[in-house]
C-alpha atoms as a PDB file:
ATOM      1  CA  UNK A   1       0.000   0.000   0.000  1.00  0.00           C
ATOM      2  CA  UNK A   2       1.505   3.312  -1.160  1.00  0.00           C
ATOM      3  CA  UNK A   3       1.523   6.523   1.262  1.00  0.00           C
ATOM      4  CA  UNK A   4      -1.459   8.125  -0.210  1.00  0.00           C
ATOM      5  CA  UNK A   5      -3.790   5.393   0.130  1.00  0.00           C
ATOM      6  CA  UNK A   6      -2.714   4.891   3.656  1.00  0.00           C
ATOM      7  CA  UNK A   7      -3.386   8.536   4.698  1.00  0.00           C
ATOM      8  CA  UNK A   8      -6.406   8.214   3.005  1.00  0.00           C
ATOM      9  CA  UNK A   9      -7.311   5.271   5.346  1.00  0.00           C
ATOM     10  CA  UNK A  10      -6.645   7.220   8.452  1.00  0.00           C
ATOM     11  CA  UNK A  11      -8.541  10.143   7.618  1.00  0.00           C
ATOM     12  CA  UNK A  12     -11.688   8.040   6.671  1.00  0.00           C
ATOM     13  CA  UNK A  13     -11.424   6.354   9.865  1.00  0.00           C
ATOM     14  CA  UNK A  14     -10.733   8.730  11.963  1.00  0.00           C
ATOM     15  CA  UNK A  15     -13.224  11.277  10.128  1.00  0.00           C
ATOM     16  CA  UNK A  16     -15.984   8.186  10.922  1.00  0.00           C
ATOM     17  CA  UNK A  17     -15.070   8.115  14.368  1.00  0.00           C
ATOM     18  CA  UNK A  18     -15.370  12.169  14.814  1.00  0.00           C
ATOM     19  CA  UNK A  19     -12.412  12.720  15.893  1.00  0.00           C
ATOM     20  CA  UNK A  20     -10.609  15.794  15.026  1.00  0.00           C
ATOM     21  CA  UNK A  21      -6.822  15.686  13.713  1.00  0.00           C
ATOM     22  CA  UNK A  22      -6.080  17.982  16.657  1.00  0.00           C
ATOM     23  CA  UNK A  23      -7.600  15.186  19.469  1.00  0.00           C
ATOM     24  CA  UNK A  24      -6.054  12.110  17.816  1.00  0.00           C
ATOM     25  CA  UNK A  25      -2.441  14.581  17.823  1.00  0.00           C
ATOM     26  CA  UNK A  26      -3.057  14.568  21.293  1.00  0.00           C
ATOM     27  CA  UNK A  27      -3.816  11.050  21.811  1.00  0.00           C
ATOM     28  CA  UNK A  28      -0.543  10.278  20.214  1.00  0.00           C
ATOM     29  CA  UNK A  29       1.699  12.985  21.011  1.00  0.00           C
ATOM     30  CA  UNK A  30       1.988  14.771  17.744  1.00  0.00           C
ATOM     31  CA  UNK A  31       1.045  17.696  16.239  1.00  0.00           C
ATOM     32  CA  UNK A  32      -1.911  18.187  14.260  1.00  0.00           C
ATOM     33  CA  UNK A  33       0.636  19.286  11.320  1.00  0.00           C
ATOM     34  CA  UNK A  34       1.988  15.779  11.408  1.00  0.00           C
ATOM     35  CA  UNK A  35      -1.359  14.347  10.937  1.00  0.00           C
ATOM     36  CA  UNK A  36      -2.292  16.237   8.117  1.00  0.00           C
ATOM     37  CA  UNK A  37       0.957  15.739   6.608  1.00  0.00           C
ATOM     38  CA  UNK A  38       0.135  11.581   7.185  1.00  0.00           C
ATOM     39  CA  UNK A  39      -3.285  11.742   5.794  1.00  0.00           C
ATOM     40  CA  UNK A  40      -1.915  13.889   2.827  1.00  0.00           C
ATOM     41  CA  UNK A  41       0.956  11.868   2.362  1.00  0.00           C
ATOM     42  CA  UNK A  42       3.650  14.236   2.360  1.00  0.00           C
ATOM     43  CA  UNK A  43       5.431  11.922   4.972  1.00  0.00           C
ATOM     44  CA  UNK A  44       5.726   8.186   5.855  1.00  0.00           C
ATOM     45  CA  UNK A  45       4.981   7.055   9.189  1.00  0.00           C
ATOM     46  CA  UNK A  46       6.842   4.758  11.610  1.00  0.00           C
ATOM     47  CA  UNK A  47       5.411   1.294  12.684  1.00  0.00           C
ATOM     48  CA  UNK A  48       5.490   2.378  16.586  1.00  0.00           C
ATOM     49  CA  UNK A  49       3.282   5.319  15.529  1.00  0.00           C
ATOM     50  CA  UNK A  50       0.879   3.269  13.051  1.00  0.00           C
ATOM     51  CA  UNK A  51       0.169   1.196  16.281  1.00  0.00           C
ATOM     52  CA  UNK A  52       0.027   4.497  18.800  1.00  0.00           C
ATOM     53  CA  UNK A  53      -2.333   5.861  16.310  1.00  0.00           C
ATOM     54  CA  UNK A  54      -4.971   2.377  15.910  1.00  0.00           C
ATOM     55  CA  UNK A  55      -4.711   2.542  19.873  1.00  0.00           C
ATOM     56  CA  UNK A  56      -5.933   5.768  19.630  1.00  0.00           C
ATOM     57  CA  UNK A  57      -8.577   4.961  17.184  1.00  0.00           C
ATOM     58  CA  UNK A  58      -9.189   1.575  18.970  1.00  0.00           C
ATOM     59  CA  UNK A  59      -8.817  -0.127  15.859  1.00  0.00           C
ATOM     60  CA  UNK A  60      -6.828  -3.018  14.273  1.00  0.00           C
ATOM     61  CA  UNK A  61      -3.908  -2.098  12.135  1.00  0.00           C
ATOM     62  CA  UNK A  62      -5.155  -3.736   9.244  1.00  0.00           C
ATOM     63  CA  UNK A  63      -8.210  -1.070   9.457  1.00  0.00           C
ATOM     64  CA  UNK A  64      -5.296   1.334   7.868  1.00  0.00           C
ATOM     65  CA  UNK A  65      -4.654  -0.776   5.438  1.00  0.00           C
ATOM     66  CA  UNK A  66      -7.733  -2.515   3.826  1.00  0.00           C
ATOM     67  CA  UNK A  67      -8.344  -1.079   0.301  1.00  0.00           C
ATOM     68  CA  UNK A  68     -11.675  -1.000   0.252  1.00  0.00           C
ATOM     69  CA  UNK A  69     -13.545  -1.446  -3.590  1.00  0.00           C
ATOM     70  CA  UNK A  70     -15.493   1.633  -5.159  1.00  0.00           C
END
């Protein structure tokens, strides 16, 4: 899965769960920059952060990374 699709994950889940890129910053100890930069994928994120962020989101990992079909 490239970058974009990823960050595109992340902001559909965490847009579903109504949670604002400034709380889930918080959650993880981030900036809300950093989030936006994920989501647009202007940056790769690290596997230790991938899991702070699904704990966040109380997700599974694989939630971030399940193509879904249009």
């Amino acid at each position: 899965m490239d970058k974009k699709s990823f960050g595109l994950n992340l902001a559909k889940v965490r847009v579903s769960k109504n949670i604002s890129a400034y709380e889930l910053s918080l959650r993880i100890g981030k900036t809300s920059n950093y989030i936006h930069k994920v989501e647009t994928a202007k940056i790769e994120v690290g596997i230790s952060t991938i899991f702070e962020i699904c704990s966040a989101l109380e997700i599974d990992p694989r939630d971030l990374f399940t193509c879904e079909s249009a």
